[in-house]
C-alpha atoms as a PDB file:
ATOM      1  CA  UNK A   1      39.975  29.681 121.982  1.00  0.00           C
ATOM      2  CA  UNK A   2      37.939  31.034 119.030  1.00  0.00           C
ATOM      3  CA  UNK A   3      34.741  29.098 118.470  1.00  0.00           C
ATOM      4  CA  UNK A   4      34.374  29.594 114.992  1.00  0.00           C
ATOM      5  CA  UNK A   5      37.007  28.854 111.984  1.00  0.00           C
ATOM      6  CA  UNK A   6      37.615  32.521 110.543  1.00  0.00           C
ATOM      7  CA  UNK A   7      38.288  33.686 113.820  1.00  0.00           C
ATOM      8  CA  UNK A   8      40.857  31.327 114.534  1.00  0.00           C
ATOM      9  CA  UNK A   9      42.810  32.427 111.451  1.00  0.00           C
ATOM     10  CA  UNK A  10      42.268  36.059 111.802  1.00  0.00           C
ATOM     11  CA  UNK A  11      44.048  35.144 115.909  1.00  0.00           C
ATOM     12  CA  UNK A  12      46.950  33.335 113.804  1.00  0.00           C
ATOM     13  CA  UNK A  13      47.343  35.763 110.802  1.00  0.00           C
ATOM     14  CA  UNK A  14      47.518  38.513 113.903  1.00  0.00           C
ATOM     15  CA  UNK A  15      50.623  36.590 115.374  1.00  0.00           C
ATOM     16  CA  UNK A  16      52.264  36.350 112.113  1.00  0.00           C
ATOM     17  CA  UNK A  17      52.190  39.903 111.568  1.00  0.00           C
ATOM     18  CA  UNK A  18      53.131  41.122 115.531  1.00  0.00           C
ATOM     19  CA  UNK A  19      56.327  38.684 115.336  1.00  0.00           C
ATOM     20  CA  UNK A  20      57.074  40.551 111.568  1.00  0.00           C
ATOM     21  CA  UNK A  21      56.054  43.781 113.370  1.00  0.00           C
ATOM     22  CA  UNK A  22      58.203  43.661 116.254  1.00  0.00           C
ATOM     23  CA  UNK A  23      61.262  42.021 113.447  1.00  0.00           C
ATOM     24  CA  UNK A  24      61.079  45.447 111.804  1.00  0.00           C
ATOM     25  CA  UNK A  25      60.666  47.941 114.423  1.00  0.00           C
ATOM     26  CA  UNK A  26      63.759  46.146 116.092  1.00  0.00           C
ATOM     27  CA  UNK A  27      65.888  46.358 113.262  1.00  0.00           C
ATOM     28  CA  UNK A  28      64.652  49.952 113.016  1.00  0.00           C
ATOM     29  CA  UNK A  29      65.587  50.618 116.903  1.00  0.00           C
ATOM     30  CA  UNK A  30      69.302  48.855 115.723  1.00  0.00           C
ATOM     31  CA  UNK A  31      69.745  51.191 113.085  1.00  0.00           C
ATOM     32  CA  UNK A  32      69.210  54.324 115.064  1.00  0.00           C
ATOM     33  CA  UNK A  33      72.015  53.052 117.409  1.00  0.00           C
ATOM     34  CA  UNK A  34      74.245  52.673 114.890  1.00  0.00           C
ATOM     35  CA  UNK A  35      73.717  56.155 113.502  1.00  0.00           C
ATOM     36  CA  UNK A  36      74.084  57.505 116.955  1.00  0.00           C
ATOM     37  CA  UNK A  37      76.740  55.609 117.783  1.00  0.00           C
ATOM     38  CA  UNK A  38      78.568  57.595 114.372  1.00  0.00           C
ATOM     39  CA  UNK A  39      77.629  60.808 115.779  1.00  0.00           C
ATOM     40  CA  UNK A  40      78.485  60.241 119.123  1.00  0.00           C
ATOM     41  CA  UNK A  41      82.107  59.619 117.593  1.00  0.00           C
ATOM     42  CA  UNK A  42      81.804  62.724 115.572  1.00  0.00           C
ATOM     43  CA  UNK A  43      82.407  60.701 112.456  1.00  0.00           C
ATOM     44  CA  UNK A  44      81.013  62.554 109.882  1.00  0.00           C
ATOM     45  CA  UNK A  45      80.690  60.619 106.690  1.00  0.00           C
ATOM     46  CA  UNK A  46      79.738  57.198 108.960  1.00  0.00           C
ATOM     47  CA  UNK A  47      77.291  59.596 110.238  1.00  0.00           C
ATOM     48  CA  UNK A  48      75.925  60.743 106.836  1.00  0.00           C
ATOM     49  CA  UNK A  49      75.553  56.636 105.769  1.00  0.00           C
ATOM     50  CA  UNK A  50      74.301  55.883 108.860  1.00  0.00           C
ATOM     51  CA  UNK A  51      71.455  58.461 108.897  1.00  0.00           C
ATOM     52  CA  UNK A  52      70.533  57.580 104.832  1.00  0.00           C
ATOM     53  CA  UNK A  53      69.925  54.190 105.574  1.00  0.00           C
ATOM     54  CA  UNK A  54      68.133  54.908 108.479  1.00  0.00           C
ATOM     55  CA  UNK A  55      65.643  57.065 106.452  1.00  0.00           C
ATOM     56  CA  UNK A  56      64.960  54.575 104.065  1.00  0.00           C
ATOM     57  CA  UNK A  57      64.026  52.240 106.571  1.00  0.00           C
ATOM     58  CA  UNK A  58      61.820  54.718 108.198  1.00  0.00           C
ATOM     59  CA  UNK A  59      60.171  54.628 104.673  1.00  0.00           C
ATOM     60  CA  UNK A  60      59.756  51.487 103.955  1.00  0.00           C
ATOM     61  CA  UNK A  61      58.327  50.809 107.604  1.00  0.00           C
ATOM     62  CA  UNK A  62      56.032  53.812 106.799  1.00  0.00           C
ATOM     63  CA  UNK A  63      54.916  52.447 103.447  1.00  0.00           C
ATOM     64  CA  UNK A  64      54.228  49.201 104.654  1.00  0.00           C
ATOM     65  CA  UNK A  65      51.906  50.776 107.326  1.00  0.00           C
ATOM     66  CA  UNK A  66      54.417  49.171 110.675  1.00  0.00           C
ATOM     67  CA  UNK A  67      54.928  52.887 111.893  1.00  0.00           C
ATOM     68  CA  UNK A  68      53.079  55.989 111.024  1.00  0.00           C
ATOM     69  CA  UNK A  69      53.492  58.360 107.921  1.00  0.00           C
ATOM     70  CA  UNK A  70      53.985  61.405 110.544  1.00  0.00           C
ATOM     71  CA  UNK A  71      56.485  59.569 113.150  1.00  0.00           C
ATOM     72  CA  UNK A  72      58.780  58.708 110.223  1.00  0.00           C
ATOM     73  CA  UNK A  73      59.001  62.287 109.163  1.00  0.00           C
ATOM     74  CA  UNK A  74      59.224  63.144 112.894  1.00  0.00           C
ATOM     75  CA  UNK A  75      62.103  60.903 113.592  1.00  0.00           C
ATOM     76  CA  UNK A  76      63.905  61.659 110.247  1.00  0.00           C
ATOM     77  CA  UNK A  77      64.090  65.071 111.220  1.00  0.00           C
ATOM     78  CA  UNK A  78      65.454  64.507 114.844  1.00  0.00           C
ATOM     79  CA  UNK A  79      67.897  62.253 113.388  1.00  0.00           C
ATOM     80  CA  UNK A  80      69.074  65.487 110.839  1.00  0.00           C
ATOM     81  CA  UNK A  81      68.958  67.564 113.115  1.00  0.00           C
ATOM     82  CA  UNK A  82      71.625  65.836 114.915  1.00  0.00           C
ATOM     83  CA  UNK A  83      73.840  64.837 111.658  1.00  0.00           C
ATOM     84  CA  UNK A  84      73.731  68.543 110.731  1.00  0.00           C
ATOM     85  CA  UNK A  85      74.536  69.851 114.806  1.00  0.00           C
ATOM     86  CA  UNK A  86      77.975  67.320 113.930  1.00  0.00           C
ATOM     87  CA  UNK A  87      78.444  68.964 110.704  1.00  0.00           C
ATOM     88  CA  UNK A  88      78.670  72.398 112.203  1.00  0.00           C
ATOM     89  CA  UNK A  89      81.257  71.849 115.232  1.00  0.00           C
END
């Protein structure tokens, strides 16, 4: 236990923001299923929806400072590169 008062809030303000944290990265792990899921199926426009709003959650996780500037980009372009594979079979 922390012995003196601001350290005790800085240990509960850290919980807060792991649970939120772990909330968004989940969501974020949900959302890539579902837009593999579409291109597993070869289902183009699902696939096109699916990977849009999976970019703008990889923003707004990178804005808010939950994942990296560099892994969104990274993982935005995996995920296009795999949309645009569908689009040309």
């Amino acid at each position: 236990m922390p012995n003196i008062v601001g350290a005790a809030k800085r240990a509960r303000q850290a919980i807060r923001r792991n649970n939120r944290n772990v909330s968004a990265k989940t969501g974020l792990k949900s959302q890539r299923a579902k837009l593999f899921g579409a291109v597993t199926k070869q289902d183009q426009p699902q696939s096109v929806a699916e990977y849009k709003a999976y970019c703008a959650m990889l923003d707004k996780l990178a804005k808010r400072g939950i994942i990296t500037k560099n892994t969104a980009v990274r993982r935005k372009t995996r995920a296009a590169n795999r949309v645009r594979g569908l689009a040309a079979k």
